[in-house]
C-alpha atoms as a PDB file:
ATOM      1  CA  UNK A   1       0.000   0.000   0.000  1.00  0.00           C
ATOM      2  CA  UNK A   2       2.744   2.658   0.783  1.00  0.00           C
ATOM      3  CA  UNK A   3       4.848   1.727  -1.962  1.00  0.00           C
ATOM      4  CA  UNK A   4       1.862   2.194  -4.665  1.00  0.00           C
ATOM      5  CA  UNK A   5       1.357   5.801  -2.662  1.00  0.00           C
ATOM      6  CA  UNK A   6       4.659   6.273  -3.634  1.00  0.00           C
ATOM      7  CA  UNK A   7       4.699   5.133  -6.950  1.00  0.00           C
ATOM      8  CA  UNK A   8       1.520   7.550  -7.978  1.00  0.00           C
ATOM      9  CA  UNK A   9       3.323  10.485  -6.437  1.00  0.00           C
ATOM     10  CA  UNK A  10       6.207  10.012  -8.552  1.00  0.00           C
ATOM     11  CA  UNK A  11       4.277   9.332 -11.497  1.00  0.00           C
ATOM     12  CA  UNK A  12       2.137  12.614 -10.737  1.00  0.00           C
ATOM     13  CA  UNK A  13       6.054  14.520 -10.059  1.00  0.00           C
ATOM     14  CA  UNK A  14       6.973  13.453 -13.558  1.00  0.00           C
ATOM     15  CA  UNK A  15       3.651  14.282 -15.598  1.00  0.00           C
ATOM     16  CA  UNK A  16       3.590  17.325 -13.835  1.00  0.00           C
ATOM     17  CA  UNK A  17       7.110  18.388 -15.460  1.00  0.00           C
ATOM     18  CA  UNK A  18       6.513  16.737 -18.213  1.00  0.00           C
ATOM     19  CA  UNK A  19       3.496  19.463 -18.902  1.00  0.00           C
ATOM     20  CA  UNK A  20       5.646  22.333 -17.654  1.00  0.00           C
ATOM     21  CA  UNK A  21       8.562  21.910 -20.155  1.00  0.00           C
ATOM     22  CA  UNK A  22       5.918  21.245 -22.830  1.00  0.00           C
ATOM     23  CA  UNK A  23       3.950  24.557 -21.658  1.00  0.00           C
ATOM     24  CA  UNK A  24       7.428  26.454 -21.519  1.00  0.00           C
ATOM     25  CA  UNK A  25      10.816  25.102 -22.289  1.00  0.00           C
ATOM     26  CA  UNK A  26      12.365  27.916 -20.749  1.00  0.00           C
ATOM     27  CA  UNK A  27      11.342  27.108 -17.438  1.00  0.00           C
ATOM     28  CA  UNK A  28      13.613  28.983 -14.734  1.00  0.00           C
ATOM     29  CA  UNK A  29      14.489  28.264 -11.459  1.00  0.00           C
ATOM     30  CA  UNK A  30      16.557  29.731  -8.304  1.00  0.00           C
ATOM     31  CA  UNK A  31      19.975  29.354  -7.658  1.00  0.00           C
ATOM     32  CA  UNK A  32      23.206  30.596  -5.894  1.00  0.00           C
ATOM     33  CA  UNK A  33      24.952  32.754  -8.297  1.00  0.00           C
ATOM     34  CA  UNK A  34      28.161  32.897  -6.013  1.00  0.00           C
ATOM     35  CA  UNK A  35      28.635  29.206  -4.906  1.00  0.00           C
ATOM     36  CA  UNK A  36      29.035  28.707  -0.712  1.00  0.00           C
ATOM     37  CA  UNK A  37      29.769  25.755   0.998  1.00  0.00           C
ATOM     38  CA  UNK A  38      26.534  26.243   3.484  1.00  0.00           C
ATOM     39  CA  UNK A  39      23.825  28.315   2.211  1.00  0.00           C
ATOM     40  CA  UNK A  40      20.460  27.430   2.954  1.00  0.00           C
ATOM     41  CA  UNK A  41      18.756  30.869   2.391  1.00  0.00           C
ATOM     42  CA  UNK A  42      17.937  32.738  -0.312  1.00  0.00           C
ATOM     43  CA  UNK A  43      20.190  35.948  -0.696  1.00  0.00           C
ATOM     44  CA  UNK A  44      22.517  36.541  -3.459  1.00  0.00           C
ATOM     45  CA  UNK A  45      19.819  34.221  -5.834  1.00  0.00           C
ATOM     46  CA  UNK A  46      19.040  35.017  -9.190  1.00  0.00           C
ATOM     47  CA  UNK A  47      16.830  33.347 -11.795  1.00  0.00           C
ATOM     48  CA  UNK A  48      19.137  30.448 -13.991  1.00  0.00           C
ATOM     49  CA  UNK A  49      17.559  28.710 -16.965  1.00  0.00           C
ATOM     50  CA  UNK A  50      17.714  25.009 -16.858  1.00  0.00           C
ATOM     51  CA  UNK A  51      19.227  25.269 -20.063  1.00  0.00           C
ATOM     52  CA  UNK A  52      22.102  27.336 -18.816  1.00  0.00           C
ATOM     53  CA  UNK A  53      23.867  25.854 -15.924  1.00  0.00           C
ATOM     54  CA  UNK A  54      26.845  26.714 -16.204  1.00  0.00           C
ATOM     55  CA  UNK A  55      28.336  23.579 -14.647  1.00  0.00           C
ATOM     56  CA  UNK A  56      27.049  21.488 -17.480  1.00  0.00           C
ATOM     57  CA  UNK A  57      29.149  21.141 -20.593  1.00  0.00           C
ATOM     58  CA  UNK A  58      27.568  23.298 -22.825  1.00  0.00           C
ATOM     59  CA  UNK A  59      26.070  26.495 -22.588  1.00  0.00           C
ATOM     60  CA  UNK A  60      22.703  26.603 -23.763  1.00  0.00           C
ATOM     61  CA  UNK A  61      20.844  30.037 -24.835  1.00  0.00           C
ATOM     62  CA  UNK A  62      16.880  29.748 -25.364  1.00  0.00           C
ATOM     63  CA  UNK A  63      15.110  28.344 -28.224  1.00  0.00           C
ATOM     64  CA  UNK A  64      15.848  31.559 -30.108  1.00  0.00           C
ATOM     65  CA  UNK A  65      19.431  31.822 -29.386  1.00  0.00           C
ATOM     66  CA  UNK A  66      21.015  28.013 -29.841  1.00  0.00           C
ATOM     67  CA  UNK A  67      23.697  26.812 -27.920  1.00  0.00           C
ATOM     68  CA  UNK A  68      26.572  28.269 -26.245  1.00  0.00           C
ATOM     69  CA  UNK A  69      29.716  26.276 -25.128  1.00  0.00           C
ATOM     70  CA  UNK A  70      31.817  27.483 -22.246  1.00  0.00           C
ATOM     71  CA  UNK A  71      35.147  27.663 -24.350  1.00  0.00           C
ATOM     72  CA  UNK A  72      33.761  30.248 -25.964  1.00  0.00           C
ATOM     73  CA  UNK A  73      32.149  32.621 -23.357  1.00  0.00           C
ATOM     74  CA  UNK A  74      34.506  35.069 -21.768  1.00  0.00           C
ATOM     75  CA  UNK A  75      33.977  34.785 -18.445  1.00  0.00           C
ATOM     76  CA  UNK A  76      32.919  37.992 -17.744  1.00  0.00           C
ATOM     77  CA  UNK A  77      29.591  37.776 -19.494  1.00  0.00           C
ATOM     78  CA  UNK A  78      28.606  34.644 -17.938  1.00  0.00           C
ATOM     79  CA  UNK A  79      26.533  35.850 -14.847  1.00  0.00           C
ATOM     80  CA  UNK A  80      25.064  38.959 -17.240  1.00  0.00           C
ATOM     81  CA  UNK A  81      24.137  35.774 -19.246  1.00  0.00           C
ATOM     82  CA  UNK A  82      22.557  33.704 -15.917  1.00  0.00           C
ATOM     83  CA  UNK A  83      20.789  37.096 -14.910  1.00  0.00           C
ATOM     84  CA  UNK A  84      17.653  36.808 -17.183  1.00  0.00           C
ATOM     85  CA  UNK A  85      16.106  39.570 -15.954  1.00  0.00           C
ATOM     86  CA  UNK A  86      19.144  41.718 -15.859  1.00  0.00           C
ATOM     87  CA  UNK A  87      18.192  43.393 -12.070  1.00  0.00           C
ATOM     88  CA  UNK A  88      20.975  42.484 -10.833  1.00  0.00           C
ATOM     89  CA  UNK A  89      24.059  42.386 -13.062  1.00  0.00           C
ATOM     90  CA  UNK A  90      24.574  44.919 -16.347  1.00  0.00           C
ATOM     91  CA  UNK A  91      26.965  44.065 -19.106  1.00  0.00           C
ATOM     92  CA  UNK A  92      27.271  41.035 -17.894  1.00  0.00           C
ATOM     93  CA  UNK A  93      29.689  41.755 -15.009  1.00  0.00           C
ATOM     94  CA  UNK A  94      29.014  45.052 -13.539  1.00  0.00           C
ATOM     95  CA  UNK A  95      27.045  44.385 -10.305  1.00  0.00           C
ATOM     96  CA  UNK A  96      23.973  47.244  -9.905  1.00  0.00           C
ATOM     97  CA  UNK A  97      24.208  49.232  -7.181  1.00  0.00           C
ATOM     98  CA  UNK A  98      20.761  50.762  -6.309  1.00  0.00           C
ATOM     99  CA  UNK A  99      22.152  53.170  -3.482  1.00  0.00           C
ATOM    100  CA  UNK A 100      25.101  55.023  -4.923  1.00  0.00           C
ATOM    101  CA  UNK A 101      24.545  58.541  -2.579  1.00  0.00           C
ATOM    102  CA  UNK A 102      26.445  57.497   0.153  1.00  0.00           C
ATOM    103  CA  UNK A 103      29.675  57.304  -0.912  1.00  0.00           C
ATOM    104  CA  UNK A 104      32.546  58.750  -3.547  1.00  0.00           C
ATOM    105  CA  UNK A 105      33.502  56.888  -6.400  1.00  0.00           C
ATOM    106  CA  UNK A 106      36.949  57.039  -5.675  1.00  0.00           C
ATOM    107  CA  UNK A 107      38.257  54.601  -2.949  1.00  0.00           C
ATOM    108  CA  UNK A 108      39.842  56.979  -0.465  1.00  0.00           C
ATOM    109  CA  UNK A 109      43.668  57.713   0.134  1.00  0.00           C
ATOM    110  CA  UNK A 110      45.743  57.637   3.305  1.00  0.00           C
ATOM    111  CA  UNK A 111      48.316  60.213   4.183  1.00  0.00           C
ATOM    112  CA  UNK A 112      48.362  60.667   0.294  1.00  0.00           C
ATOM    113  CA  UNK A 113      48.665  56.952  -0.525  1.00  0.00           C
ATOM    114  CA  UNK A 114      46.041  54.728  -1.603  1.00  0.00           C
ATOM    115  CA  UNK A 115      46.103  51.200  -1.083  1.00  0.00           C
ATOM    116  CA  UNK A 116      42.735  48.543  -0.918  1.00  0.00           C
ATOM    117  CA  UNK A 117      42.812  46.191   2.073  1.00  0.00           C
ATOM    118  CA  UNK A 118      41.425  42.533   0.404  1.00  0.00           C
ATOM    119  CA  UNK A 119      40.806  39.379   1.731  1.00  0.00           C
ATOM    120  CA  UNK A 120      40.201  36.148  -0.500  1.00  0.00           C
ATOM    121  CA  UNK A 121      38.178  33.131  -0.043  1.00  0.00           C
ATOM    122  CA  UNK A 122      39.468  29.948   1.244  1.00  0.00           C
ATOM    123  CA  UNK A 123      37.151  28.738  -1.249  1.00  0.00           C
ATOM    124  CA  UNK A 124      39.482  30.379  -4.139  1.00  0.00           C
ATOM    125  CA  UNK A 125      42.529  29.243  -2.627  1.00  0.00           C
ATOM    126  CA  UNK A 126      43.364  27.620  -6.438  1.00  0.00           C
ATOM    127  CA  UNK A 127      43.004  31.186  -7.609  1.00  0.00           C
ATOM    128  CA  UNK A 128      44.551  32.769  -5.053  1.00  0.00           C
ATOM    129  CA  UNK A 129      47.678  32.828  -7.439  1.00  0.00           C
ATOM    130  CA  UNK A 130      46.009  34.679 -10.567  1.00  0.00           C
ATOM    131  CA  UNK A 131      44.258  37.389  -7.725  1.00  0.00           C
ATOM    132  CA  UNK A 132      47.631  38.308  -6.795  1.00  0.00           C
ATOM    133  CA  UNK A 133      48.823  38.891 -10.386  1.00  0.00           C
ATOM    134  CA  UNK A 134      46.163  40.870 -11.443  1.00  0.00           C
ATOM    135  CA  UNK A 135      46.809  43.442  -8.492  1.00  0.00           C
ATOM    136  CA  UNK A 136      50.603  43.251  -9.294  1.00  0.00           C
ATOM    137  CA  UNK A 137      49.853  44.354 -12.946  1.00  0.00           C
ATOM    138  CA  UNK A 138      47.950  47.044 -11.722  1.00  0.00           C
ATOM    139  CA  UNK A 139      50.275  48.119  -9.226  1.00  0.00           C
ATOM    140  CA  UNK A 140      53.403  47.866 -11.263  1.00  0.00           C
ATOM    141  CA  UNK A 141      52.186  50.144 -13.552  1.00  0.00           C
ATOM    142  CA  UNK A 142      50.628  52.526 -11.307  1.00  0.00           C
ATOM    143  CA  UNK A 143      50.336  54.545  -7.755  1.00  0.00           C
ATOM    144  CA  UNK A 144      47.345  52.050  -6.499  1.00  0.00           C
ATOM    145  CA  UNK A 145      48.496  49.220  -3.825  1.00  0.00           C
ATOM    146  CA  UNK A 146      46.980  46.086  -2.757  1.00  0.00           C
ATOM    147  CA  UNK A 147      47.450  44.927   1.156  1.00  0.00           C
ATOM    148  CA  UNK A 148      45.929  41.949   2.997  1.00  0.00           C
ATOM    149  CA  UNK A 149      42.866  42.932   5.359  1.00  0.00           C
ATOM    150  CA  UNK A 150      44.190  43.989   8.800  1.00  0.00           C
ATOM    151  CA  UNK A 151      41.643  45.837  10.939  1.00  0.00           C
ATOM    152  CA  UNK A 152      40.192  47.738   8.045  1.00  0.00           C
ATOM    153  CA  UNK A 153      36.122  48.448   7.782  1.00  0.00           C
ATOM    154  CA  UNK A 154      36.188  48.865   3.866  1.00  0.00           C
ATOM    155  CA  UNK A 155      38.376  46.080   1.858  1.00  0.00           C
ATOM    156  CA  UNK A 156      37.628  44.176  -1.662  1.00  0.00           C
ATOM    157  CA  UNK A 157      36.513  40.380  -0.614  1.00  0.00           C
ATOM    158  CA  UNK A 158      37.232  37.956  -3.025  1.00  0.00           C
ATOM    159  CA  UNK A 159      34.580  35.519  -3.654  1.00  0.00           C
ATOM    160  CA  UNK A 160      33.885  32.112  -5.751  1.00  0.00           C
ATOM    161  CA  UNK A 161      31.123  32.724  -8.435  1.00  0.00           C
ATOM    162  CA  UNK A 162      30.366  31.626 -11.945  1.00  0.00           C
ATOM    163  CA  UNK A 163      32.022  33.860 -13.911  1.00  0.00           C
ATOM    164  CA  UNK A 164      34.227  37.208 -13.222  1.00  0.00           C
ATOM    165  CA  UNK A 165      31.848  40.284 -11.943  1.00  0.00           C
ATOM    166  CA  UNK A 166      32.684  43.636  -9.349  1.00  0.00           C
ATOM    167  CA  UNK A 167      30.768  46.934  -8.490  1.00  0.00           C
ATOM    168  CA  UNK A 168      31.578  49.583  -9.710  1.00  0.00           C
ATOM    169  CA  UNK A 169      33.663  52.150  -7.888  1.00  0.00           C
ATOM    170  CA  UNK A 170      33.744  52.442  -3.696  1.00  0.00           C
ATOM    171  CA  UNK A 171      31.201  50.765  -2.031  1.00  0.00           C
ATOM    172  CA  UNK A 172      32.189  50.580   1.578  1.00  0.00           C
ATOM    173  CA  UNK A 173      32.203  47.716   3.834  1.00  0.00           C
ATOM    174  CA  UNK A 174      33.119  44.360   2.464  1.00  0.00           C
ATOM    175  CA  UNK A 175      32.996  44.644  -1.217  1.00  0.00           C
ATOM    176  CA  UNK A 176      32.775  41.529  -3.473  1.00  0.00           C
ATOM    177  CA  UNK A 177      34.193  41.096  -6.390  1.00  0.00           C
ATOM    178  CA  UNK A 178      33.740  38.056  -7.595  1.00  0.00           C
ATOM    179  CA  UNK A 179      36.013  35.206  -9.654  1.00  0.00           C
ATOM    180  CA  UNK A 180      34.876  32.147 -10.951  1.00  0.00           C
ATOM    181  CA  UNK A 181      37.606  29.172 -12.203  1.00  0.00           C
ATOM    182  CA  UNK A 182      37.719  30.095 -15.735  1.00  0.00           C
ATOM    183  CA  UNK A 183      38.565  33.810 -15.009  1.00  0.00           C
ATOM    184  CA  UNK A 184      42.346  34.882 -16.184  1.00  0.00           C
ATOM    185  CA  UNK A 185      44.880  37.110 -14.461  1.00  0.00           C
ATOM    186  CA  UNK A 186      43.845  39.412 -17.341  1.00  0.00           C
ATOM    187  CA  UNK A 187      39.688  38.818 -16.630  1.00  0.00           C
ATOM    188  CA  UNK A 188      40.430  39.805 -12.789  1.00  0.00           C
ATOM    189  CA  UNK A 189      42.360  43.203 -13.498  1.00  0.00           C
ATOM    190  CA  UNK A 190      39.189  43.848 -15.690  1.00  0.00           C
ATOM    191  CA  UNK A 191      37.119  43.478 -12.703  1.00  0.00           C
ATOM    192  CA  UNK A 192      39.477  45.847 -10.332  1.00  0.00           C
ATOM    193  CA  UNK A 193      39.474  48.471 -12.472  1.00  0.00           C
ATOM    194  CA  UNK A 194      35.729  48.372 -12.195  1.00  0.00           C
ATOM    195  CA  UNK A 195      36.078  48.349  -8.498  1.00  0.00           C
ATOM    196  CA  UNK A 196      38.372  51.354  -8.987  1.00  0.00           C
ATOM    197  CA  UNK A 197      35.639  52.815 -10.219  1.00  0.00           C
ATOM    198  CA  UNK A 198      35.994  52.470 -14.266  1.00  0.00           C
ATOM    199  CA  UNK A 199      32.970  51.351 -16.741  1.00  0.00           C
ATOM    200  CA  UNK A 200      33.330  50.086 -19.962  1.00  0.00           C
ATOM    201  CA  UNK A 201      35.260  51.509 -22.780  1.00  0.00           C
ATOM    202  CA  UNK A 202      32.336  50.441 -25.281  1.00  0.00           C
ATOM    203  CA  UNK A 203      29.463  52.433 -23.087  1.00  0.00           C
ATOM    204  CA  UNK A 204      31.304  55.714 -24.392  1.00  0.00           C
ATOM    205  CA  UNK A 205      29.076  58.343 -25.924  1.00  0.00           C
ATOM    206  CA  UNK A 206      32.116  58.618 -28.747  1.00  0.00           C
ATOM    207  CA  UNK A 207      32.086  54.840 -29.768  1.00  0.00           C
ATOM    208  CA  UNK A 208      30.328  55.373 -32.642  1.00  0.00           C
ATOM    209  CA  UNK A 209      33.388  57.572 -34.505  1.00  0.00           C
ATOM    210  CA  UNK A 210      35.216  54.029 -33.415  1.00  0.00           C
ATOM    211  CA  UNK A 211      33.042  50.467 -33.132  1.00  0.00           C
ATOM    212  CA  UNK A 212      30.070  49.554 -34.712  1.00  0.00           C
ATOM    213  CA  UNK A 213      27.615  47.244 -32.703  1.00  0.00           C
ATOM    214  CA  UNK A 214      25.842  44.549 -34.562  1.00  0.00           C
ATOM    215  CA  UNK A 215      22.540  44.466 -33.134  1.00  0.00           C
ATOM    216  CA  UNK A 216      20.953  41.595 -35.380  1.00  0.00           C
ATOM    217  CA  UNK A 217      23.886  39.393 -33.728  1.00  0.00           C
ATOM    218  CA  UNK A 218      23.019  40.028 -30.067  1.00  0.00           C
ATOM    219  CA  UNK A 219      21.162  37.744 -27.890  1.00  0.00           C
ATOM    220  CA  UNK A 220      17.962  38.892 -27.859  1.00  0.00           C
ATOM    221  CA  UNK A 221      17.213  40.208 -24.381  1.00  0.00           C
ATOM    222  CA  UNK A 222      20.699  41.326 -23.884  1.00  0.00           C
ATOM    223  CA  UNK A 223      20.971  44.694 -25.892  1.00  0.00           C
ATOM    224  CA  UNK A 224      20.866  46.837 -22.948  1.00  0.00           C
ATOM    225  CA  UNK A 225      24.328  45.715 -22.508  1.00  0.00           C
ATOM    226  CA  UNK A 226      25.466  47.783 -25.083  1.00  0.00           C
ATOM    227  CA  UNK A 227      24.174  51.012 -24.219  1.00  0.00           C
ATOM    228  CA  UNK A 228      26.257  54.048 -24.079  1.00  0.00           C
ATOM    229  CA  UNK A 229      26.443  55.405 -20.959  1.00  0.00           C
ATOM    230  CA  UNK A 230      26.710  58.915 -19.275  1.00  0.00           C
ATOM    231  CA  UNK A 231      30.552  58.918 -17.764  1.00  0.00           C
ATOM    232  CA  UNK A 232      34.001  61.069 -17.388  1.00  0.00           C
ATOM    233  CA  UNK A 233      36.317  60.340 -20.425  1.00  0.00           C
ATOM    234  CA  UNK A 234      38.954  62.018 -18.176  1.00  0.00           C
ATOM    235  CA  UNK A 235      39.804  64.438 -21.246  1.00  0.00           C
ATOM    236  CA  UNK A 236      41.634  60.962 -22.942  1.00  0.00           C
ATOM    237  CA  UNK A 237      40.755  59.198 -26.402  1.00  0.00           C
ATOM    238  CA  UNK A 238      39.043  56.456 -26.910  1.00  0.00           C
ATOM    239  CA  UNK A 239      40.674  53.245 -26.203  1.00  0.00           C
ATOM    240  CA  UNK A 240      40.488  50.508 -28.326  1.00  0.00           C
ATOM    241  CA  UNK A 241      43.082  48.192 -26.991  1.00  0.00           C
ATOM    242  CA  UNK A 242      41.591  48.788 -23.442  1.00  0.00           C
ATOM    243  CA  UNK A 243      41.505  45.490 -21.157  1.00  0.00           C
ATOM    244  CA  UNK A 244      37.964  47.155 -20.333  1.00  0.00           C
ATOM    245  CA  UNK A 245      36.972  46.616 -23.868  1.00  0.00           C
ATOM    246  CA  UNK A 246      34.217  44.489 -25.046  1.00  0.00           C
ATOM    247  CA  UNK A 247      35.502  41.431 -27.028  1.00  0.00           C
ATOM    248  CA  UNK A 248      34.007  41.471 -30.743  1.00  0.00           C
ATOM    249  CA  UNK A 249      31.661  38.381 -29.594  1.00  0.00           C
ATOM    250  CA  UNK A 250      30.595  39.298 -26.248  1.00  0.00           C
ATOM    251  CA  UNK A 251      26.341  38.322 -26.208  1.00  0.00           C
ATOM    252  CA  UNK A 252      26.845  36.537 -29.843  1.00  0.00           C
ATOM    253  CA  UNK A 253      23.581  34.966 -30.967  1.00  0.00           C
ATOM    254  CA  UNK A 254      25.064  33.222 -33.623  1.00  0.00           C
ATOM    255  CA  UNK A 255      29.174  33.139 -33.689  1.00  0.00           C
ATOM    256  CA  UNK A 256      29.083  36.746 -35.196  1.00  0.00           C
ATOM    257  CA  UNK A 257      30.525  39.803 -34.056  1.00  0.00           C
ATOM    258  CA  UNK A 258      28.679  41.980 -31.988  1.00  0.00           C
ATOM    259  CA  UNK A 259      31.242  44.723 -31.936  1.00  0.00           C
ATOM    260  CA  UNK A 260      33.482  45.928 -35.022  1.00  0.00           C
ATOM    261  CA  UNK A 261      36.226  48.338 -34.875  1.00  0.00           C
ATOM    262  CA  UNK A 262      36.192  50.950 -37.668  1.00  0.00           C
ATOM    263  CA  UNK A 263      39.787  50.369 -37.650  1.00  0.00           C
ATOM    264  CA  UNK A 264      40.344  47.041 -40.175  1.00  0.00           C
ATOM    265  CA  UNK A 265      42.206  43.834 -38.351  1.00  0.00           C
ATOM    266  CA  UNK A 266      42.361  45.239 -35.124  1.00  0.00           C
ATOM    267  CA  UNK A 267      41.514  42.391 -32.216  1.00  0.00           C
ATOM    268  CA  UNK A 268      38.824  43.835 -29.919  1.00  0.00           C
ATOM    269  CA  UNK A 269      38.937  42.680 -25.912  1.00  0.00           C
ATOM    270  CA  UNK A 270      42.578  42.167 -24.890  1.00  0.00           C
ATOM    271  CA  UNK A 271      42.931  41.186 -22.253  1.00  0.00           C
ATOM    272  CA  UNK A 272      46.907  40.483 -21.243  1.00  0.00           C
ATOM    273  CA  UNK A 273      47.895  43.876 -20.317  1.00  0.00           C
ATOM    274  CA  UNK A 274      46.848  47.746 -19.017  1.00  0.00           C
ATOM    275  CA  UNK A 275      47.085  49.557 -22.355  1.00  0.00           C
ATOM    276  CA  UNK A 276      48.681  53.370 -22.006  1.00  0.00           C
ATOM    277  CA  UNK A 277      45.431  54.737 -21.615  1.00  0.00           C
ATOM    278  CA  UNK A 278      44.170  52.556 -19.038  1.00  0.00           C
ATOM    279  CA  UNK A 279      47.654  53.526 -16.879  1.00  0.00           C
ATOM    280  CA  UNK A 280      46.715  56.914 -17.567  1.00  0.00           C
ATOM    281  CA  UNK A 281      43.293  56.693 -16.813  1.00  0.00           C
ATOM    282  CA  UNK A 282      44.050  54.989 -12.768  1.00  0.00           C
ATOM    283  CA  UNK A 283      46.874  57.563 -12.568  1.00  0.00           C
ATOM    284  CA  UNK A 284      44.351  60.623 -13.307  1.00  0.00           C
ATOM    285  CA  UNK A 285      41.619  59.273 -11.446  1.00  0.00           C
ATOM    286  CA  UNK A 286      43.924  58.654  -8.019  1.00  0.00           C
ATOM    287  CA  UNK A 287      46.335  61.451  -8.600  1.00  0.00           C
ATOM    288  CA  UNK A 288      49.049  59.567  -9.167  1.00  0.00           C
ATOM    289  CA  UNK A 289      52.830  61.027  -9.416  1.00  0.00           C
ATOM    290  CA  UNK A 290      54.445  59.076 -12.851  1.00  0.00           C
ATOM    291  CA  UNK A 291      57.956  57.952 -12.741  1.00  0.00           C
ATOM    292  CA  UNK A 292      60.194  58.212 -15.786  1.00  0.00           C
ATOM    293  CA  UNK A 293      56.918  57.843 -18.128  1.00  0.00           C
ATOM    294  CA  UNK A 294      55.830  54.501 -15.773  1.00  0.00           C
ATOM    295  CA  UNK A 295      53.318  53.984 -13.391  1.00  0.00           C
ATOM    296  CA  UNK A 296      54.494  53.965  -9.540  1.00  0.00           C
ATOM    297  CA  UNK A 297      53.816  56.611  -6.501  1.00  0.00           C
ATOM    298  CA  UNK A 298      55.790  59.547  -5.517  1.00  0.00           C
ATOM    299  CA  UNK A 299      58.391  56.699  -3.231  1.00  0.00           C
ATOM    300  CA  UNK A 300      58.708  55.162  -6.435  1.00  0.00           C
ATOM    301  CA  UNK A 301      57.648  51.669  -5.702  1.00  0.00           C
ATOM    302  CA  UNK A 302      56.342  50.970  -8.957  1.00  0.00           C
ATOM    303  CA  UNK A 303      57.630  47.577  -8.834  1.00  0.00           C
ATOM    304  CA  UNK A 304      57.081  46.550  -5.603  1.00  0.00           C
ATOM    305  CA  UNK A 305      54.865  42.720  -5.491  1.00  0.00           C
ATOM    306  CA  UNK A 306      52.227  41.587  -3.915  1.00  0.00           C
ATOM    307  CA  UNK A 307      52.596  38.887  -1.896  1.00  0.00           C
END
């Protein structure tokens, strides 16, 4: 008698989902979009397609939008991609920050130095190597430091996600910025400089005198992520070879660029190095004093690594 009870509840489990994915094949449901080792409530949840779990092979976009293999996602698009509803993340890594009055932009200086406090996951301890880098090529090229949390009530907190995503700017308090395993030395200085407080180079109002976006290639539902932006240019050009660049197939429907460069055979969405402008752009933001034409504060530690 029990075990017939529980055979028609399990038959009446699986016609029930059977009629759901008929009714809707996109059916969504909750889940962690930073991974923790105990977790049983609901903050930090956003909406995931079945179709796109990220831990599965293959990346899978809607019935409109084909299939997606992790290979060839950059990293940093990957929770903008989870986010269906895009309330919580915006071109695909930037974080939204609802309450932005109570603080500067700017994290703030002492005695005329500035350097964040950070702390990383245990959880990221096999990334722990390419965090460091990152905040050694920003630090070698410029006045900004990097120190391990002492007592300090603001500090950048490293944290285990899907894919690579930070706020933008100073928050205050504990401030995630988050790294998943497939994010490079190069994908995590991306995310710092947004925690510095830069945007993307592609939300310019002047793109359009250098890129061209490719709307009819864009996953539909994900346009917004290519909307200029009002911002401070800082007085400096345009910036193709940024490292906060788009890549010419971020949000690809269908293998084709999304973003062209007016300039012929140039490689959109490096992502090995600060370009000259990016340097220029941390120095001019923090005030930094340049050293023979490098980056590096007024001691000239330029060079000194983070440990």
């Amino acid at each position: 008698m029990c075990l017939s009870h529980i055979s028609l509840a399990f038959l009446t489990f699986v016609a029930l989902c059977a009629i759901l994915i008929v009714l809707n094949c996109d059916i969504v449901t909750c889940g962690p979009l930073r991974r923790a080792p105990e977790d049983n409530d609901t903050k930090g949840t956003v909406k995931i397609n079945l179709k796109t779990d990220v831990d599965r092979p293959a990346f899978h976009g809607n019935r409109k939008n084909g299939v997606f293999y992790l290979p060839n996602i950059n990293p940093e698009i990957i929770n903008g991609l989870i986010d269906s509803d895009g309330d919580m993340v915006t071109e695909g890594d930037i974080f939204v920050q609802y309450d932005r009055n109570a603080v500067e932009n700017r994290w703030p200086s002492v005695k005329g130095k500035v350097s964040l406090p950070y702390v990383i996951s245990s959880e990221l301890a096999s990334k722990a190597d390419d965090i460091l880098e990152a905040m050694n090529m920003i630090s070698n090229k410029t006045c900004v430091r990097f120190h391990k949390l002492k007592n300090e009530q603001d500090y950048l907190d490293f944290q285990p996600a899907y894919g690579c995503a930070s706020f933008i700017g100073f928050l205050g308090g504990a401030q995630p910025v988050y790294v998943g395993l497939r994010c490079t030395p190069g994908n995590i200085v991306h995310e710092l400089l947004h925690a510095l407080g830069f945007y993307h180079e592609h939300s310019r109002k002047d793109r359009d005198n250098h890129i061209e976006i490719i709307y009819e290639n864009i996953i539909e539902g994900k346009e917004r992520n290519f909307r200029k932006a009002e911002g401070d240019t800082q007085d400096l050009p345009y910036d193709l070879g940024s490292i906060l660049h788009y890549g010419s197939l971020f949000f690809s429907s269908n293998g084709s660029p999304t973003v062209v460069s007016k300039k012929k055979n140039l490689e959109l969405g490096q992502r090995t190095h600060l370009s000259e402008l990016d340097v220029q752009r941390i120095q001019k933001l923090y005030h930094c004093v340049s050293q023979k034409g490098e980056g590096g504060d007024s001691d000239g530690h330029g060079d000194k690594k983070i440990h």
